[in-house]
N, C-alpha and C. Protein backbone atom coordinates (compact mmCIF):
# COMPACT_ATOMS: atom_id res chain seq x y z
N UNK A 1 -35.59 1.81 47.93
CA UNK A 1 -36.40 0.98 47.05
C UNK A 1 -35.54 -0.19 46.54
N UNK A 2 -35.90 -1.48 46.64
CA UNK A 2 -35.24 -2.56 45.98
C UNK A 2 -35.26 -2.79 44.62
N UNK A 3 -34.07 -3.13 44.14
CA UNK A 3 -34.29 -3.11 42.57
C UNK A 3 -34.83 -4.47 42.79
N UNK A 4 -34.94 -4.08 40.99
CA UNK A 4 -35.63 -5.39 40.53
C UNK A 4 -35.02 -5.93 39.16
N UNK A 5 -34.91 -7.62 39.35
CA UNK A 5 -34.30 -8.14 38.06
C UNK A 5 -35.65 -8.13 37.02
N UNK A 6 -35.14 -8.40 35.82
CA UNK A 6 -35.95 -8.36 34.69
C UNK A 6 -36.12 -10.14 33.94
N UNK A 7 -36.78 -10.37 33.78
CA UNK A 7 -37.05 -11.94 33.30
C UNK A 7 -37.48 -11.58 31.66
N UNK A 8 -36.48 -12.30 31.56
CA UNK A 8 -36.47 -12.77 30.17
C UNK A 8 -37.83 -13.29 29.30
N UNK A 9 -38.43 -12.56 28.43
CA UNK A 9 -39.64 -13.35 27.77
C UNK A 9 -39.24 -14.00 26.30
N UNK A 10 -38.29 -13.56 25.75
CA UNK A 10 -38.30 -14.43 24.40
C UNK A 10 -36.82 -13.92 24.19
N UNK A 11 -36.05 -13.99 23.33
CA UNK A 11 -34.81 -14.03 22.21
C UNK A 11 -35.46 -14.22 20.64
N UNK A 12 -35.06 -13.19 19.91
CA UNK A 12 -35.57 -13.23 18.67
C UNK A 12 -34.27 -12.79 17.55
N UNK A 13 -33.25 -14.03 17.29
CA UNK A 13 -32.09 -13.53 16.40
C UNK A 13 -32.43 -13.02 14.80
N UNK A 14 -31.79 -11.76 15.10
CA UNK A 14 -32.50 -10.74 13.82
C UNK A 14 -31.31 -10.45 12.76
N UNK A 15 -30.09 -10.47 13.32
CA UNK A 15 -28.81 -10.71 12.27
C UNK A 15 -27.74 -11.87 12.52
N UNK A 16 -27.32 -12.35 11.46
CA UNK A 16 -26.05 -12.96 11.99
C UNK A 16 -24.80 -12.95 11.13
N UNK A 17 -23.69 -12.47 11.82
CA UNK A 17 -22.44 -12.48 10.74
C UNK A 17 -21.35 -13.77 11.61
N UNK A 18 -20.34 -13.67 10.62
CA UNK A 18 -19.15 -14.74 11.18
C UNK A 18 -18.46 -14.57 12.82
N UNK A 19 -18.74 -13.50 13.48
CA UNK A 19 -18.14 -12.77 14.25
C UNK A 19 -19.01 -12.72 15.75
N UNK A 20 -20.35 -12.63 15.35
CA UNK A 20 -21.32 -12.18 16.52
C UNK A 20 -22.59 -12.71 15.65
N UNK A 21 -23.86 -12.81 16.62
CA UNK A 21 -25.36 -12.96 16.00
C UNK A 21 -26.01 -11.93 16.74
N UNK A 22 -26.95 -10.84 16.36
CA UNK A 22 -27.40 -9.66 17.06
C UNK A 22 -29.18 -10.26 17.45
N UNK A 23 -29.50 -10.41 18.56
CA UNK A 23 -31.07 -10.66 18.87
C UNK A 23 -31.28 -9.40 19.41
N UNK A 24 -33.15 -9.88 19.19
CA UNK A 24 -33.79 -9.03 20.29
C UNK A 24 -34.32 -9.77 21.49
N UNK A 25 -34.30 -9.33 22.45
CA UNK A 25 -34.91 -9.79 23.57
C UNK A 25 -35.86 -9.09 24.49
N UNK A 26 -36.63 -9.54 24.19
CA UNK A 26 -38.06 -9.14 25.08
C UNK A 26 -38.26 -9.58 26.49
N UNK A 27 -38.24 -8.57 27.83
CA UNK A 27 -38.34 -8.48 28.82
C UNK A 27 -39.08 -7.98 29.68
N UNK A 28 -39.47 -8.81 30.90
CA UNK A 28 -40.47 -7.03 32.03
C UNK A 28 -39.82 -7.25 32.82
N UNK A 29 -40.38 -6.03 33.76
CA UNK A 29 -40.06 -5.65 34.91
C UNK A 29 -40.87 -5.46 35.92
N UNK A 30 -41.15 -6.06 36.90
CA UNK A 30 -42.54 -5.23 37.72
C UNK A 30 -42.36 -3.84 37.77
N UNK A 31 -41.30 -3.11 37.49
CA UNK A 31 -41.81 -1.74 37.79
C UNK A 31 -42.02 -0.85 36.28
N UNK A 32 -41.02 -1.52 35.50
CA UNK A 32 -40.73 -1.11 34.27
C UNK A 32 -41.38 -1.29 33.13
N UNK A 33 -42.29 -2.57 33.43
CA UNK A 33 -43.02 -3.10 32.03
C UNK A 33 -42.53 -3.87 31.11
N UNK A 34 -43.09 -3.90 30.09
CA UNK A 34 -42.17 -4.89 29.31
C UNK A 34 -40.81 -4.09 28.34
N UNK A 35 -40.11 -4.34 27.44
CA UNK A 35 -39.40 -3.84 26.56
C UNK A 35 -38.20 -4.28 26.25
N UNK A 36 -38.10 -3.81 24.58
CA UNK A 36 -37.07 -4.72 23.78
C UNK A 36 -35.98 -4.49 24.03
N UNK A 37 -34.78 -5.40 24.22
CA UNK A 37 -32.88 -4.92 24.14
C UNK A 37 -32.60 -5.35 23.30
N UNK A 38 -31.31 -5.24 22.82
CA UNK A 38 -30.47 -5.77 21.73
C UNK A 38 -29.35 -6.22 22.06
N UNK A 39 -29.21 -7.56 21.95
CA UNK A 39 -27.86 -8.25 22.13
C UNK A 39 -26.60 -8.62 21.69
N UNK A 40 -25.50 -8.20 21.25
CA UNK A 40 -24.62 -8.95 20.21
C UNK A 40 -24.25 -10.48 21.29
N UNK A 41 -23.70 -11.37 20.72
CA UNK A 41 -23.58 -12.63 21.34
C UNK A 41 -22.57 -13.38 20.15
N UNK A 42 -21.10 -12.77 20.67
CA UNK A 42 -20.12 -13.20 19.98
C UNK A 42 -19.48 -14.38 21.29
N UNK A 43 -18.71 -15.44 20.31
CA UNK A 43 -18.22 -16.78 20.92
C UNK A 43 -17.42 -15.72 22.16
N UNK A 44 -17.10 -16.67 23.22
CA UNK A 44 -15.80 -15.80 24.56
C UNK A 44 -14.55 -16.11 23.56
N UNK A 45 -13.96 -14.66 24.33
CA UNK A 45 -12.52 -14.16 23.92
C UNK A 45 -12.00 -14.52 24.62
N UNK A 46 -10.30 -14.69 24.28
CA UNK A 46 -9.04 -15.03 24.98
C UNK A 46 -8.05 -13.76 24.17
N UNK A 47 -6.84 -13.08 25.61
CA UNK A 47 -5.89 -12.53 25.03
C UNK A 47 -4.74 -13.32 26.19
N UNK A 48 -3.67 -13.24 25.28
CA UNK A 48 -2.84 -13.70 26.34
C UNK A 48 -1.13 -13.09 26.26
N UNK A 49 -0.37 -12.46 27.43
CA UNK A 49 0.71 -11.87 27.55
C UNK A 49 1.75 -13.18 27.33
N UNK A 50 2.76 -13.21 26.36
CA UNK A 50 3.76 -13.88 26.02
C UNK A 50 5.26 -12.60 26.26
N UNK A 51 5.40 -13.73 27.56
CA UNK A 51 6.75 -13.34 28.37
C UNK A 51 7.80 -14.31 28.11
N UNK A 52 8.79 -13.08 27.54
CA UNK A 52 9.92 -13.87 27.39
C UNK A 52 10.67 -14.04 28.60
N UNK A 53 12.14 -14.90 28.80
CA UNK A 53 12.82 -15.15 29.71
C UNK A 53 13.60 -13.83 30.47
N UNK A 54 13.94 -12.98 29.53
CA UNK A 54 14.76 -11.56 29.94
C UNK A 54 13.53 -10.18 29.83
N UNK A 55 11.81 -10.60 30.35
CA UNK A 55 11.14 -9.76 29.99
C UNK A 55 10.71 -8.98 29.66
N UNK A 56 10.62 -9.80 28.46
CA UNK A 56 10.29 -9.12 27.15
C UNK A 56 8.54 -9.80 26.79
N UNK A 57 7.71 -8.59 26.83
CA UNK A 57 6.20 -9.13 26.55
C UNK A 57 6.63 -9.04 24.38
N UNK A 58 6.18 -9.98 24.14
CA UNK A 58 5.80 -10.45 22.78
C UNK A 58 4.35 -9.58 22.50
N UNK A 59 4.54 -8.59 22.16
CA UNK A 59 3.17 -7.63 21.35
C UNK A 59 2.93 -7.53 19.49
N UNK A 60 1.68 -7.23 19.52
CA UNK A 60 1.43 -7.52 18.18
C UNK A 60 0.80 -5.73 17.57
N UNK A 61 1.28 -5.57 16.64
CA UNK A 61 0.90 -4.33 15.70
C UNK A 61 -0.03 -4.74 15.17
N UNK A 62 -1.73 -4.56 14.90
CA UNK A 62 -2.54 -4.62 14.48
C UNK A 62 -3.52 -3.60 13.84
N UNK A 63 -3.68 -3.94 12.86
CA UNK A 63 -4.64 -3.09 12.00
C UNK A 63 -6.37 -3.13 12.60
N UNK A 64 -6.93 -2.19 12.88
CA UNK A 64 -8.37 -2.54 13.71
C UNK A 64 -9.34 -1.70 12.60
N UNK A 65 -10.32 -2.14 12.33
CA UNK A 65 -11.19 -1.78 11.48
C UNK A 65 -12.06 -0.48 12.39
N UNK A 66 -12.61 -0.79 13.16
CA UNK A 66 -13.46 -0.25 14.20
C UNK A 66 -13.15 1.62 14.41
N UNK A 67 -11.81 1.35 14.77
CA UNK A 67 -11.02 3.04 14.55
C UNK A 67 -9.75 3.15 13.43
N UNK A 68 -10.15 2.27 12.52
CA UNK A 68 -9.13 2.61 11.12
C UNK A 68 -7.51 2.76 11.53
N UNK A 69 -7.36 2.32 12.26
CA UNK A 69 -5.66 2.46 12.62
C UNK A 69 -5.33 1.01 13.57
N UNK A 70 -4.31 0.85 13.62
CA UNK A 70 -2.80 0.07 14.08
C UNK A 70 -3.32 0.14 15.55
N UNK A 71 -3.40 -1.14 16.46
CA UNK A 71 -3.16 -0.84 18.02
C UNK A 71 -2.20 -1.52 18.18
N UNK A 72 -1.65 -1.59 19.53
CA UNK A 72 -0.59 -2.05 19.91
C UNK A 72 -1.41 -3.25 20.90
N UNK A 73 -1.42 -4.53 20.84
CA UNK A 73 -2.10 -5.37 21.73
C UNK A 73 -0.85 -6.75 21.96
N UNK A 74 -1.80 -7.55 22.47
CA UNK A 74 -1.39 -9.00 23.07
C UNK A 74 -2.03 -9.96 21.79
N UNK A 75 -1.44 -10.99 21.57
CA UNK A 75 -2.04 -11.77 21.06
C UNK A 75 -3.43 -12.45 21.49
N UNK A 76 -4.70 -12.27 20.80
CA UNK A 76 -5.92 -12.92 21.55
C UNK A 76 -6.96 -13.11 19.94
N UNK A 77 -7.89 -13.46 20.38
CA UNK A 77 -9.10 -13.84 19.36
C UNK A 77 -10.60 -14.44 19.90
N UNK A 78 -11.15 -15.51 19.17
CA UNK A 78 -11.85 -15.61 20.02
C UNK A 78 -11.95 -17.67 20.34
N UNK A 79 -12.41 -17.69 21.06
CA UNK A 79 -12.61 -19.53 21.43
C UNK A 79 -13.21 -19.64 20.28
N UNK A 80 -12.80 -20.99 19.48
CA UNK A 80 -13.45 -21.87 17.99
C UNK A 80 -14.22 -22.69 19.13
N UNK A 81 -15.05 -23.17 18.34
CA UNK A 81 -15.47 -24.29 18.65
C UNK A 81 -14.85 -25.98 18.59
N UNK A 82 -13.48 -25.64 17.95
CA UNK A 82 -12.96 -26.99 17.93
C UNK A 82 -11.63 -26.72 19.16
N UNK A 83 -11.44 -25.41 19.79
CA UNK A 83 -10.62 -25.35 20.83
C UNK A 83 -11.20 -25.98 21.95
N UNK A 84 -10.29 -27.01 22.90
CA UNK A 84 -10.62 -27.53 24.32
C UNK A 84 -11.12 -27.22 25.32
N UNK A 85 -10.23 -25.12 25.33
CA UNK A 85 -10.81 -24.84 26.07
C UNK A 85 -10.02 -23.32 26.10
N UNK A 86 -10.69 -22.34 26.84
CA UNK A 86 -10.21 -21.25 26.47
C UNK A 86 -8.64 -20.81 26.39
N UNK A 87 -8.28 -21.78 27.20
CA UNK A 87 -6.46 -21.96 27.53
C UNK A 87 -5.71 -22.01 26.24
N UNK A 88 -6.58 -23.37 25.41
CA UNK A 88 -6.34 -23.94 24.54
C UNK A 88 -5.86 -23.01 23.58
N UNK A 89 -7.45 -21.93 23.68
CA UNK A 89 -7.44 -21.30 22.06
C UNK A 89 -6.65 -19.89 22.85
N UNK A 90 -6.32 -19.29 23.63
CA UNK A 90 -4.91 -18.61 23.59
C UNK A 90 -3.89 -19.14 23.38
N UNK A 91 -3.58 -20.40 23.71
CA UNK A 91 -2.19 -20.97 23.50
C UNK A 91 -2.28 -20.66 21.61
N UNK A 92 -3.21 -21.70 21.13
CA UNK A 92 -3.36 -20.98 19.94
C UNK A 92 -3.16 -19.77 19.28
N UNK A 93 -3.82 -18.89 19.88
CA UNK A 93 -3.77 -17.48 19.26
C UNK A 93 -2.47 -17.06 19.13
N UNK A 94 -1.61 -17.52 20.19
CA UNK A 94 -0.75 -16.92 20.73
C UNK A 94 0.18 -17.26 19.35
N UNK A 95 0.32 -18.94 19.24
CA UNK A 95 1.54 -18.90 18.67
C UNK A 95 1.14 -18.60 16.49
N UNK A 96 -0.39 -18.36 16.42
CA UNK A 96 -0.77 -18.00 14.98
C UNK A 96 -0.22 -16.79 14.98
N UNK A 97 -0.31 -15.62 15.87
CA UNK A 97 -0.02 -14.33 15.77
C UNK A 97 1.17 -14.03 15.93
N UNK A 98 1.99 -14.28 17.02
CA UNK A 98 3.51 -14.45 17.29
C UNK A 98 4.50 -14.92 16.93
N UNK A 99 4.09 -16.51 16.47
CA UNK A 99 4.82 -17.20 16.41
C UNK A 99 5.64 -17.85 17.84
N UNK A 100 5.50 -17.48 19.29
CA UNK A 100 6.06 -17.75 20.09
C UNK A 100 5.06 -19.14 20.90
N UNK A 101 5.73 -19.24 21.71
CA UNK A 101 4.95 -20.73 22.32
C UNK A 101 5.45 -20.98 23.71
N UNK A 102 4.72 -21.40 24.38
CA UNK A 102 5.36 -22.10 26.27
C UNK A 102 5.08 -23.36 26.80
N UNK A 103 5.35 -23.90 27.49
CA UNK A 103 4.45 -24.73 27.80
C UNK A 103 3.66 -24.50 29.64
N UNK A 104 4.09 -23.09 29.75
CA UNK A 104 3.81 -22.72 31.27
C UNK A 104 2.86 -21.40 30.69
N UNK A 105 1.62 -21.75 30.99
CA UNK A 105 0.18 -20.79 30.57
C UNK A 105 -0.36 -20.75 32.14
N UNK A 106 -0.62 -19.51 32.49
CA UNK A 106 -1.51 -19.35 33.79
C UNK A 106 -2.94 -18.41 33.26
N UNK A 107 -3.70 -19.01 33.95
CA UNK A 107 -4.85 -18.02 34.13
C UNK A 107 -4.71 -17.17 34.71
N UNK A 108 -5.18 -15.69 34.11
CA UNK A 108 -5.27 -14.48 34.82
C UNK A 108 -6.12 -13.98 35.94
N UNK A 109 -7.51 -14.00 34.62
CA UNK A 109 -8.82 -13.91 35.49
C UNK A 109 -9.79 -13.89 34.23
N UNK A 110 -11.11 -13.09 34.05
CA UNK A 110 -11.91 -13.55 33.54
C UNK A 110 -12.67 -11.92 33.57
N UNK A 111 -13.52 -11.35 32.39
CA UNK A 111 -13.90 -10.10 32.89
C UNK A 111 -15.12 -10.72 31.32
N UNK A 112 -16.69 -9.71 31.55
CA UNK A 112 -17.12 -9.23 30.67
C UNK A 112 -16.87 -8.25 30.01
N UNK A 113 -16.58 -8.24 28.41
CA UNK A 113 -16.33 -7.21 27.97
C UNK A 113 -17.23 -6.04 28.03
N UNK A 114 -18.48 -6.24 27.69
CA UNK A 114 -19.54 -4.91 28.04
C UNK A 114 -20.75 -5.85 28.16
N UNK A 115 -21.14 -5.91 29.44
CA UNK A 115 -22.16 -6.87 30.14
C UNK A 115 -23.65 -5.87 29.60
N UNK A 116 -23.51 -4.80 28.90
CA UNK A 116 -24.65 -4.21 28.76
C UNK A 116 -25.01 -4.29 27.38
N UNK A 117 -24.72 -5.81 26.72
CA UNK A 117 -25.17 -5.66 25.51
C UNK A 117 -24.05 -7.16 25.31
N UNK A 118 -23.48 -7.42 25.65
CA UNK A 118 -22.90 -8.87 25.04
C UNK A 118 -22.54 -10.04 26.24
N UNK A 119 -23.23 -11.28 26.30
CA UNK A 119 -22.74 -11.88 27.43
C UNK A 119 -21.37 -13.05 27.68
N UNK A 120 -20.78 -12.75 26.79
CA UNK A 120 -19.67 -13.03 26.45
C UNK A 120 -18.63 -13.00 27.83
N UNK A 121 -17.46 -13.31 28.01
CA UNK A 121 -16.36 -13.50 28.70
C UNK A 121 -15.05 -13.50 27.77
N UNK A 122 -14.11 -12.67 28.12
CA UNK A 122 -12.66 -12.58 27.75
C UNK A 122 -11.93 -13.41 28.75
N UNK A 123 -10.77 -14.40 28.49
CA UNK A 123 -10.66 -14.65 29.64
C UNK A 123 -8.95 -14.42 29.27
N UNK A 124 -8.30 -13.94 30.37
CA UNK A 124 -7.28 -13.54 29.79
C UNK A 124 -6.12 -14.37 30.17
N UNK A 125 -4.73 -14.73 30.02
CA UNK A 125 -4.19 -15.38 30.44
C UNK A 125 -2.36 -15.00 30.43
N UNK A 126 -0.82 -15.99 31.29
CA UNK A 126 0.13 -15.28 30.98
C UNK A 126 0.69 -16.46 30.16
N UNK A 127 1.74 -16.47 29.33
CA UNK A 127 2.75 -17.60 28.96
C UNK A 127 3.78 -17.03 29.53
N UNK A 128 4.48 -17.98 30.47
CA UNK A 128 5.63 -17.59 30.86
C UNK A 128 7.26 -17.98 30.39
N UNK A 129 8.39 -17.54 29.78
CA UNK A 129 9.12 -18.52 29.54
C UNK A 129 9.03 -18.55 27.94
N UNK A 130 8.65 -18.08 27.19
CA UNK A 130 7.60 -18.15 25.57
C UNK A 130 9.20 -18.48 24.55
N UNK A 131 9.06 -18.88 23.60
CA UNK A 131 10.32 -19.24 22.52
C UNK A 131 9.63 -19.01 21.23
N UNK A 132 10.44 -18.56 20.72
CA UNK A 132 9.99 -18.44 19.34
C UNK A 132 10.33 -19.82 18.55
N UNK A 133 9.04 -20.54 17.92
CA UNK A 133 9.15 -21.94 17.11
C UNK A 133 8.93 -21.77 15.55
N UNK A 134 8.03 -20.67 15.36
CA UNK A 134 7.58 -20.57 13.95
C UNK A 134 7.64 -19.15 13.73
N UNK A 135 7.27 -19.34 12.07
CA UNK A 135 6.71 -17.58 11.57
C UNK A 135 5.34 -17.91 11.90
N UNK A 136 4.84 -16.59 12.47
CA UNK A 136 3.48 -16.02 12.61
C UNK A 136 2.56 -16.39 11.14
N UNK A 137 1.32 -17.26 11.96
CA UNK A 137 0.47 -17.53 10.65
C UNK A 137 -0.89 -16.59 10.54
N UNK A 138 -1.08 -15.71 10.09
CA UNK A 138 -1.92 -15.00 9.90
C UNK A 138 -3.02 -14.97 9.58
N UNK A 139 -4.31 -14.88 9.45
CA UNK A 139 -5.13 -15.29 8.91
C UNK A 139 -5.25 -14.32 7.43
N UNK A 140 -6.33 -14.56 6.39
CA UNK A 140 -6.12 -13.86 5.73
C UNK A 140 -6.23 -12.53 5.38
N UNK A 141 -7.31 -12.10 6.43
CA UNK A 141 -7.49 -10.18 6.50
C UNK A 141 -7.21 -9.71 7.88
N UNK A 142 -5.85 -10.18 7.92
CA UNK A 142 -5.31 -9.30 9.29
C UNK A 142 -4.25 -8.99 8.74
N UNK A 143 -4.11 -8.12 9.24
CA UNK A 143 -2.37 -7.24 9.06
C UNK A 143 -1.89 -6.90 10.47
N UNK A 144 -1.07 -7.48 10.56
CA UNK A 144 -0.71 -7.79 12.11
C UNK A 144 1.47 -7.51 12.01
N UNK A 145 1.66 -6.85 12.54
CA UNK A 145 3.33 -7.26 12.78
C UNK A 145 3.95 -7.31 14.21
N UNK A 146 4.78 -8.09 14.27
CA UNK A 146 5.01 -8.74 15.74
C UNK A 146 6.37 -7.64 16.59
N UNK A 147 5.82 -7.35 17.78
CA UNK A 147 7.22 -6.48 18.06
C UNK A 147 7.17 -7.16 19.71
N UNK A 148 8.41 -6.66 20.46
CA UNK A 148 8.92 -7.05 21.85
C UNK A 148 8.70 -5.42 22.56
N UNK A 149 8.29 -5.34 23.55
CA UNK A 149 8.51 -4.98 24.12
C UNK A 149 8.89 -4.82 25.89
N UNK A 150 9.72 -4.33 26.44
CA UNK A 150 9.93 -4.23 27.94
C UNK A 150 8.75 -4.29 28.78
N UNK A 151 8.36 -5.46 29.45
CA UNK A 151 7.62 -5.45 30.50
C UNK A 151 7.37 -4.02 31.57
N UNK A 152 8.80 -3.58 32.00
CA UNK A 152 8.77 -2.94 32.68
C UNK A 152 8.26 -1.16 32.04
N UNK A 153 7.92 -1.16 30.09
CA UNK A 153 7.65 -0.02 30.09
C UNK A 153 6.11 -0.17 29.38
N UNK A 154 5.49 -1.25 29.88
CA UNK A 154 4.25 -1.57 29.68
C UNK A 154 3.00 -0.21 30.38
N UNK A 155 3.79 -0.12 31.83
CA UNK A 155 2.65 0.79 32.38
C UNK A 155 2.91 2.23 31.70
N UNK A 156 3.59 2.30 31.63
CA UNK A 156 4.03 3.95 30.65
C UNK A 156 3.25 3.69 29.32
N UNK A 157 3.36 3.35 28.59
CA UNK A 157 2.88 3.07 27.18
C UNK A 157 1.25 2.93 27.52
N UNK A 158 0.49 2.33 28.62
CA UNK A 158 -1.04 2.35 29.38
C UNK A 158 -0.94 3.79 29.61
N UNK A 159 -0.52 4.51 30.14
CA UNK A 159 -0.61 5.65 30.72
C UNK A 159 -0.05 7.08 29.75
N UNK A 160 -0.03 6.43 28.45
CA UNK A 160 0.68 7.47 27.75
C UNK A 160 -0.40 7.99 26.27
N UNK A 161 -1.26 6.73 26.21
CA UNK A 161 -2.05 6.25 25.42
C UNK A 161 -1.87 5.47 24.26
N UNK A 162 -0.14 4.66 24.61
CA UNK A 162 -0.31 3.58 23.29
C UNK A 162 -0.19 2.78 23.43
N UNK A 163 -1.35 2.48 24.27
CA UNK A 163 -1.75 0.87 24.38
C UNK A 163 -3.16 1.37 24.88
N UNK A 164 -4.29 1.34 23.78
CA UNK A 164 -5.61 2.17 24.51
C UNK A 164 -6.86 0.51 24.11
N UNK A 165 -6.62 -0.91 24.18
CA UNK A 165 -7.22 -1.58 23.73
C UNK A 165 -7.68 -2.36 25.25
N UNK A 166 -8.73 -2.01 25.63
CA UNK A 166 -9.37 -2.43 26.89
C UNK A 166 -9.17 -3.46 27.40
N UNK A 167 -9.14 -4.71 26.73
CA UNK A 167 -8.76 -5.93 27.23
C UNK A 167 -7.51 -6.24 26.97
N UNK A 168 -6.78 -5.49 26.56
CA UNK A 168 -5.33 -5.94 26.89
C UNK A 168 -4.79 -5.16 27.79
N UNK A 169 -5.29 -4.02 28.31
CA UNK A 169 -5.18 -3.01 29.78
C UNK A 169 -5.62 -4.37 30.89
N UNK A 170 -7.12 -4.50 30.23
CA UNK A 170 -7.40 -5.65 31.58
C UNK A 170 -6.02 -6.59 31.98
N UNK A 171 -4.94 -7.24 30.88
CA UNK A 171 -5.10 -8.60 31.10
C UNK A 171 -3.73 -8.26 31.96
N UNK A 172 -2.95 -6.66 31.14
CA UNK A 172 -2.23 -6.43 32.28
C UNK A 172 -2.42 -5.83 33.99
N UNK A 173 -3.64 -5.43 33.98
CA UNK A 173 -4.20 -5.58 34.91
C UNK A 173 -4.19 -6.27 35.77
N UNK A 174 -5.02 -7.70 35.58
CA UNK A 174 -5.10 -8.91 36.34
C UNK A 174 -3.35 -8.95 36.71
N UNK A 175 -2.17 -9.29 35.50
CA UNK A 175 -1.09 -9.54 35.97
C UNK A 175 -0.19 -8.46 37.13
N UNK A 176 -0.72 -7.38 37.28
CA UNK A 176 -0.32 -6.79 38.01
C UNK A 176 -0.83 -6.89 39.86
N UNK A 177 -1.88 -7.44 39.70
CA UNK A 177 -2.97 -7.99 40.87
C UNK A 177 -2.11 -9.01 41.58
N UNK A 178 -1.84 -10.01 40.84
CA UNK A 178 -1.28 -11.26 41.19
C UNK A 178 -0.02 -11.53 41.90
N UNK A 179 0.03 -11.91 42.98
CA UNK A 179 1.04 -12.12 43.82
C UNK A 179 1.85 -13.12 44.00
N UNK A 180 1.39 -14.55 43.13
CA UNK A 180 1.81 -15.58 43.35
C UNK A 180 2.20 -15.75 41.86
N UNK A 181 2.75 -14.85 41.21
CA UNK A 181 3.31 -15.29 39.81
C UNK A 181 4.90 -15.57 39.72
N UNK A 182 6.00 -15.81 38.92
CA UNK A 182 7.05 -16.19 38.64
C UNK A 182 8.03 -14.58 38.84
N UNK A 183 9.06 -14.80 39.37
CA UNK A 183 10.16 -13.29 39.39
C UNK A 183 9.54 -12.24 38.17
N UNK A 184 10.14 -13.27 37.21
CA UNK A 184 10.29 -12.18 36.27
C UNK A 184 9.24 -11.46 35.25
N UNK A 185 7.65 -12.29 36.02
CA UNK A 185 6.48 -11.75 36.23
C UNK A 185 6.14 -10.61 36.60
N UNK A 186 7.06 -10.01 37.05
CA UNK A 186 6.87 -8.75 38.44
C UNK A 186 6.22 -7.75 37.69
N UNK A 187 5.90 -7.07 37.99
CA UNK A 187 4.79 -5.31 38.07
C UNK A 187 5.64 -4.72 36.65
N UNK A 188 4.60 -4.65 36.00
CA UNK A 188 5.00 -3.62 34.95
C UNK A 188 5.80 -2.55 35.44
N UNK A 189 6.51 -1.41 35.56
CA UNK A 189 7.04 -0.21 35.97
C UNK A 189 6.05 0.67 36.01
N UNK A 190 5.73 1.48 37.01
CA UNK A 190 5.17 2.67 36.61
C UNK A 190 3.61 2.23 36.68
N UNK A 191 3.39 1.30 36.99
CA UNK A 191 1.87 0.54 37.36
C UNK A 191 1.95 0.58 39.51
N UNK A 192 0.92 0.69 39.70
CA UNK A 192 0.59 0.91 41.17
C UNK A 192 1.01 -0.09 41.95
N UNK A 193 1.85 0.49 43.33
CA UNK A 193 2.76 -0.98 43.90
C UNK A 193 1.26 -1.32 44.82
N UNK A 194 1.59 -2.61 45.27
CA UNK A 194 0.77 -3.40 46.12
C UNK A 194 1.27 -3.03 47.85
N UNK A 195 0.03 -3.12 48.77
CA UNK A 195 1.05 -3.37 49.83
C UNK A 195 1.11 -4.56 50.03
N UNK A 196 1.93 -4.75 51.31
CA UNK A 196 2.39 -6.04 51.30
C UNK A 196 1.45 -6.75 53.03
């Protein structure tokens, strides 16, 4: 049996906070009929890995509301509207949260965070080369503290469970994919070799 897409009949925004706006959206289906979903529709995200010269990924201690505790992530947030462009507002993020900075940013890749309810894009990215220029500017309800850790014990810490924040799994992900990145880019440890 062939599926079937669903066509859109209306958008009806029913909340909105600083963060996301929640609609409803009314749809049919030829097989399904009509019926309501619910959308969150927050601005696209950026996270981005800040690699130092003797690789060292630049990670951030963060306080997360969602599960009441501390994760261990990458610097990311989400695109402003006065950022250029998603590059932009990681380079940003990067150096509000870190304090570190590059001027060598690659694109990773690009993933939906949960296509079944937000149509959003994370797009993730690397700094390669990163220096520390400033203190970390924080915003005012984050509690965030900045630590280094070994590239190479990135995949252990994925595989151990302390690093359990989905899009920063992704973004080392993508960097582990990538074949055409810089030496000291290379494969987390303990992350799956490529063939060649």
């Amino acid at each position: 049996m062939k599926i079937q897409r669903w066509r859109t009949l209306g958008d009806e925004r029913i909340a909105t906070t600083p963060i996301f706006d929640l609609y409803r959206r009314r749809s049919t289906n030829p097989r399904r009929g009509e019926r309501n979903f619910y959308l969150l529709t927050p601005s696209n995200w950026v996270n981005i890995i800040p690699l130092t010269s003797d690789g060292q990924v630049v990670m951030i201690r963060q306080w997360r509301h969602g599960i009441s505790d501390f994760t261990l992530e990458i610097p990311g947030g989400m695109v402003d509207p006065e950022d250029r462009s998603p590059r932009a507002a990681a380079r940003r993020e990067m150096i509000e949260e870190s304090g570190y900075d590059s001027r060598k940013i690659t694109a990773l890749g690009k993933v939906h965070p949960n296509p079944a309810i937000q149509p959003n894009y994370c797009y993730s990215f690397l700094a390669d080369y990163v220096r520390l220029i400033a203190a970390p500017q924080f915003h005012g309800d984050e509690e965030i503290g900045v630590v280094k850790v070994p590239l190479s014990d990135v995949g252990r810490l994925i595989t151990s469970g302390k690093i359990t924040h989905a899009l920063v799994i992704t973004a080392f992900a993508f960097l582990d994919l990538r074949n055409d990145l810089p030496k000291q880019a290379a494969r987390p440890k303990g992350a799956r070799k490529r063939r060649s």
